[in-house]
Protein backbone atom coordinates (compact mmCIF):
# COMPACT_ATOMS: atom_id res chain seq x y z
CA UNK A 1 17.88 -18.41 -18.07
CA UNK A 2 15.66 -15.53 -18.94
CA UNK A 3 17.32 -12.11 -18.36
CA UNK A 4 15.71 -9.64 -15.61
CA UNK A 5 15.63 -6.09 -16.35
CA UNK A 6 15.51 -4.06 -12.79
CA UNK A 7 14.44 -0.30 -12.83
CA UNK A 8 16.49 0.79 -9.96
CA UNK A 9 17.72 3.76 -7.82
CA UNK A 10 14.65 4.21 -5.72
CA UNK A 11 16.59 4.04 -3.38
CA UNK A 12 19.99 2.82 -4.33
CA UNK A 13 20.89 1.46 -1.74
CA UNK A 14 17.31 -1.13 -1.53
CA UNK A 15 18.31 -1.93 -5.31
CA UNK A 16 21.86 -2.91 -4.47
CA UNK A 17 20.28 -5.18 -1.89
CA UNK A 18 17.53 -6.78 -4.47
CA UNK A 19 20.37 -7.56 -6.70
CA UNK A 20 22.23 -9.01 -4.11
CA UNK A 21 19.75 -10.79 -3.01
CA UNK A 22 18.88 -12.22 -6.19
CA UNK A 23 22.26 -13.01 -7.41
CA UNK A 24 22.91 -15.21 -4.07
CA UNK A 25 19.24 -17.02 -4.29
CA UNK A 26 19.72 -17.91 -7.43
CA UNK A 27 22.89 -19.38 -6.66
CA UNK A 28 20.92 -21.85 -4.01
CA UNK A 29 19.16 -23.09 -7.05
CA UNK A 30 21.16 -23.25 -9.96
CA UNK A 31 25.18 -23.23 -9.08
CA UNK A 32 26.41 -23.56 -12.24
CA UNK A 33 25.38 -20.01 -13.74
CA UNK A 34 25.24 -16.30 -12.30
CA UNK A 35 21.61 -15.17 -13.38
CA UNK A 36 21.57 -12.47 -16.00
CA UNK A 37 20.51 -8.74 -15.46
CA UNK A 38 20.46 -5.31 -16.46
CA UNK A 39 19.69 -2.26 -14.17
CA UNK A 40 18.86 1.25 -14.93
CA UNK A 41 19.38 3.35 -12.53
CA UNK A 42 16.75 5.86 -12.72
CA UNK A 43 18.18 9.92 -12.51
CA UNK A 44 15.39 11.11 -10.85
CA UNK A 45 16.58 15.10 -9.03
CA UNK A 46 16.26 14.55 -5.33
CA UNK A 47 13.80 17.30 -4.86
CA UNK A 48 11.07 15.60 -6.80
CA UNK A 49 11.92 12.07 -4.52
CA UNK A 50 11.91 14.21 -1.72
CA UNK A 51 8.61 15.95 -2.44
CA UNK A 52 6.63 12.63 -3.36
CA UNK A 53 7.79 10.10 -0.01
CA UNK A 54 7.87 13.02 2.75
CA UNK A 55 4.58 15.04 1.47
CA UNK A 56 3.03 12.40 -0.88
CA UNK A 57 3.19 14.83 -3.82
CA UNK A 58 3.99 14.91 -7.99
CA UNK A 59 3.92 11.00 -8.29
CA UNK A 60 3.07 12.32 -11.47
CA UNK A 61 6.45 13.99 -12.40
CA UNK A 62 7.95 10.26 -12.00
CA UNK A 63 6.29 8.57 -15.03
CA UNK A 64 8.20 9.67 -17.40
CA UNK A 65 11.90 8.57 -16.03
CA UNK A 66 9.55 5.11 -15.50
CA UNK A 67 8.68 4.96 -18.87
CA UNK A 68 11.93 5.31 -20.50
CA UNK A 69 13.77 2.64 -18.08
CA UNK A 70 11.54 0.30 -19.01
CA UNK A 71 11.92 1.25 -22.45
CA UNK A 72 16.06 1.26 -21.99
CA UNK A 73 16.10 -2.65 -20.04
CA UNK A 74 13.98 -3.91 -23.19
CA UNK A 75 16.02 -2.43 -25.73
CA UNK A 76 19.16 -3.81 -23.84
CA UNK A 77 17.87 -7.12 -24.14
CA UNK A 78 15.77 -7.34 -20.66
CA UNK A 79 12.77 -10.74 -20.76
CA UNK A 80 10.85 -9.41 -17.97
CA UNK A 81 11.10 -6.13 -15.89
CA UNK A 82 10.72 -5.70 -12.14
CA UNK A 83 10.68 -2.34 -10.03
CA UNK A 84 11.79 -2.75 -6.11
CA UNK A 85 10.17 -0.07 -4.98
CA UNK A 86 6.29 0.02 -3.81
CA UNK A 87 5.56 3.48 -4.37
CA UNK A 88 5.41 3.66 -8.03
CA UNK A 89 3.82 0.39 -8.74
CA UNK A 90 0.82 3.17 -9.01
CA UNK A 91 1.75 3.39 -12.70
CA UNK A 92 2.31 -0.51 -13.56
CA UNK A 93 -0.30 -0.53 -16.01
CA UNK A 94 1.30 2.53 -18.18
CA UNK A 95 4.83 0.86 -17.48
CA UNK A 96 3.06 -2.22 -18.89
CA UNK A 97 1.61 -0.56 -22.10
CA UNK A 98 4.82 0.87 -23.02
CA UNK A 99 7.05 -2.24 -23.26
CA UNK A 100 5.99 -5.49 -24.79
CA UNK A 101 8.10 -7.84 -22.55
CA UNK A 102 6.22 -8.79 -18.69
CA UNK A 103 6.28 -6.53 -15.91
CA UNK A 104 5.99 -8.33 -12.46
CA UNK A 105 3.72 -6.73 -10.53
CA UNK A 106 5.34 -6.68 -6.31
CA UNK A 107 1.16 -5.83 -5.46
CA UNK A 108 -0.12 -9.29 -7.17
CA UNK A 109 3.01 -11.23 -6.02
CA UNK A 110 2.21 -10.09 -2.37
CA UNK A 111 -1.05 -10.79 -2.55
CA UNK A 112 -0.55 -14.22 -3.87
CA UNK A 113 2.10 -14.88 -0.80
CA UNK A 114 -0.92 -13.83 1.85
CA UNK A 115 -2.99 -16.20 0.42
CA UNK A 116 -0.80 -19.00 0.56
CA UNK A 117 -0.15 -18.04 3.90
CA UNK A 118 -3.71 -17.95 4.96
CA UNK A 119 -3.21 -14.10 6.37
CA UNK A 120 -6.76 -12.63 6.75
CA UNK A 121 -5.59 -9.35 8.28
CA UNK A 122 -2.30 -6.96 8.31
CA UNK A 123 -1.02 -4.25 9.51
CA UNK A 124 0.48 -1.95 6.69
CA UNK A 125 4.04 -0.41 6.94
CA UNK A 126 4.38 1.95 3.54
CA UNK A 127 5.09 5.82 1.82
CA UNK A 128 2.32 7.94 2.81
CA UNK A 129 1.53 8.05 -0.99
CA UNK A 130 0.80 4.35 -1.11
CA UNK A 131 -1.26 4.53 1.43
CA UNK A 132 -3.11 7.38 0.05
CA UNK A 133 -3.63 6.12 -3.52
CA UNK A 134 -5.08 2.62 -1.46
CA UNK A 135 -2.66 0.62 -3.44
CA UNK A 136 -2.87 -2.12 -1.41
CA UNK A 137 -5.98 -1.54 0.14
CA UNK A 138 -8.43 -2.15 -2.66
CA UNK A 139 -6.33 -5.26 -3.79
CA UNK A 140 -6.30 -7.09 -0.48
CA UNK A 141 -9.59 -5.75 1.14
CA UNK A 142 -11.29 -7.18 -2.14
CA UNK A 143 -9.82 -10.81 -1.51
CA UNK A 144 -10.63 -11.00 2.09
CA UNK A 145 -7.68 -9.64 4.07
CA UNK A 146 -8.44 -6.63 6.16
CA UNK A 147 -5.81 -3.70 6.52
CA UNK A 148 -4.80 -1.39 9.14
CA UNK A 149 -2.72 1.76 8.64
CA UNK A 150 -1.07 4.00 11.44
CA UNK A 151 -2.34 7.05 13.12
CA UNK A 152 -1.53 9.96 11.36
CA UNK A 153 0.87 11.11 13.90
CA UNK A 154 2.87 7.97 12.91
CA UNK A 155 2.58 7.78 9.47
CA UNK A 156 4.31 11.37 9.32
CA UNK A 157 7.31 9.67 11.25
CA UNK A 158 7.20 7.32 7.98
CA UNK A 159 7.94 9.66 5.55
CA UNK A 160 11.05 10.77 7.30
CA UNK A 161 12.11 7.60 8.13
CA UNK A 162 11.80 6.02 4.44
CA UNK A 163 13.46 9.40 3.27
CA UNK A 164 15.93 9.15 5.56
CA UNK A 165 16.69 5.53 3.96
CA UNK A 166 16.44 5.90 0.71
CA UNK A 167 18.98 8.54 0.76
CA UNK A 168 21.05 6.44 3.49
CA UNK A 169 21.06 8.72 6.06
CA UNK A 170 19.42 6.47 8.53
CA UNK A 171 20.01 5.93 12.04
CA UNK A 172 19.28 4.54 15.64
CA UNK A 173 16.61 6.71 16.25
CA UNK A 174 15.03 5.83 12.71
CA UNK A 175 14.91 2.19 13.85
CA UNK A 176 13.66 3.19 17.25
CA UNK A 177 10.31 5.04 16.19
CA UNK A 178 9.64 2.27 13.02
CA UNK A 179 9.25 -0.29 16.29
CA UNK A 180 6.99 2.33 17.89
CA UNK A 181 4.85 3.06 14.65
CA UNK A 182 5.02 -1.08 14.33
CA UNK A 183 4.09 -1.49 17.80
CA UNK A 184 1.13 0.70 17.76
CA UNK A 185 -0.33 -1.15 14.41
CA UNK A 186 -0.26 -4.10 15.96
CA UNK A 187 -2.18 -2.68 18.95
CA UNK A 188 -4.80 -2.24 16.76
CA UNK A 189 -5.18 -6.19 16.29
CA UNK A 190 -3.24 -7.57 13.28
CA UNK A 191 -0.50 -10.55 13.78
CA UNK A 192 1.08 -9.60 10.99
CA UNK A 193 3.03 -6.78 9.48
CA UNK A 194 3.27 -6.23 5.84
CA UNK A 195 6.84 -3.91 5.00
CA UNK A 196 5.02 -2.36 1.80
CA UNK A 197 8.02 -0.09 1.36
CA UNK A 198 10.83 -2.03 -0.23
CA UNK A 199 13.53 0.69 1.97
CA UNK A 200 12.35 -0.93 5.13
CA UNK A 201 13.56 -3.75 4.91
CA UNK A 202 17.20 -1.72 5.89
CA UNK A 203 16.14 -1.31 9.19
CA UNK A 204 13.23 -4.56 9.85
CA UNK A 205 11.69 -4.10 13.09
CA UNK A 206 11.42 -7.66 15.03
CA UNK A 207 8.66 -8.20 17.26
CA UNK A 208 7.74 -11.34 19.68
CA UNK A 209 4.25 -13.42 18.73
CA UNK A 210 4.14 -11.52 15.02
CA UNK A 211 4.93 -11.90 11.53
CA UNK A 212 6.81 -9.50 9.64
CA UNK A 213 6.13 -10.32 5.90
CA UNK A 214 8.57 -8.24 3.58
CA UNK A 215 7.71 -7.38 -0.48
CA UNK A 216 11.14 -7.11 -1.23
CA UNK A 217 11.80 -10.73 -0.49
CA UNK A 218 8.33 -11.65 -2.51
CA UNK A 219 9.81 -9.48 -5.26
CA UNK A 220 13.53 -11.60 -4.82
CA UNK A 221 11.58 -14.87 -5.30
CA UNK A 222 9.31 -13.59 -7.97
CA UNK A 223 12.43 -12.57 -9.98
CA UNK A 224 14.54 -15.38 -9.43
CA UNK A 225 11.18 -18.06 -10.18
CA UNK A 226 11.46 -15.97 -13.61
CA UNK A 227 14.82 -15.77 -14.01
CA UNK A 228 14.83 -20.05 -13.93
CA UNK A 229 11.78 -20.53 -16.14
């Protein structure tokens, strides 16, 4: 088994669930081991979380606590890194440069789960910054798949939401306007909806004659594939 190296805390409580998740799915396929890993729990001060999902600001003042996690799982013995969290998958490539062991990429992995699927159009479910810096946009536009955003109106409601999650203050009403924004995306003609915020998947809308495709769970499988190799 190789060992996974997760950079974590963004949010906590979507990293506790990614281990979880991959501690149990590797249990379906191998029952005679627990699957090694390390996490780093990144001490990011809330105000500069705060500023970059609610007003899609100072994703640069996150690099460095991403550089030196990745640095910290490598020295501690990590064969591959993965980050559950969208957002910062903006600075991969740097993440990749500074560490000589892989980095998975949740962008590529997703894309490469679309295309198995045959999805030629979504509707996109992510941080305002995301959005804004077209991270999946350019990537699945340029293979074919088209992508529709919300309104402005809604995507606001987003950044609240997700903020509200990733510090666990979530609630009915949270869940409540995430099936409105989801609602009105696929109003707009796409079948299915991609959760390109790895926090959503806390409170996963479900919605008759639609797929809800989640990069959390294509990040779980991604791991756990790597983790067996």
């Amino acid at each position: 088994m190789k060992t996974a190296g997760i950079i974590g805390g963004l949010g906590p409580e979507t990293t506790s669930k990614f281990y979880l998740e991959v501690i149990f799915s590797c249990f379906e396929k191998d029952r005679i081991n627990r699957p090694p890993m390390l996490i780093w729990n990144v001490p990011l001060p809330y105000q500069i979380e705060e500023e970059f999902i609610k007003n899609s600001q100072g994703e640069e003042k996150y690099l460095p606590y991403l550089l030196d996690a990745a640095k910290r799982l490598e020295k501690g013995g990590a064969d591959f890194i993965v980050i559950p969290c969208n957002s910062v998958h903006i600075f991969i490539n740097q993440i990749r440069e500074s560490v000589k062991v892989p980095v998975l990429s949740i962008v590529d992995e997703t894309l490469s789960r679309l295309n198995s699927n045959k999805v030629t159009e979504v509707g996109l479910l992510a941080t305002s910054s995301t959005i804004r810096k077209r991270l999946y946009e350019e990537v699945l536009t340029s293979n074919g798949i088209k992508v529709k955003s919300p309104v402005e109106e809604d995507q606001n409601q987003m950044g609240e939401i997700i903020n509200h999650l990733v510090h666990s203050r979530q609630d009915g009403e949270d869940r409540e306007k995430l099936l409105k924004i989801t609602k009105g995306l696929l109003d707009q003609g796409p079948k299915t909806i991609l959760l390109a915020c790895t926090d959503l998947q806390l409170i996963t809308p479900h919605i008759q004659n639609s797929e809800i495709i989640d990069t959390m769970e294509i990040l779980v499988q991604a791991t756990v594939r790597e983790i067996l190799k």
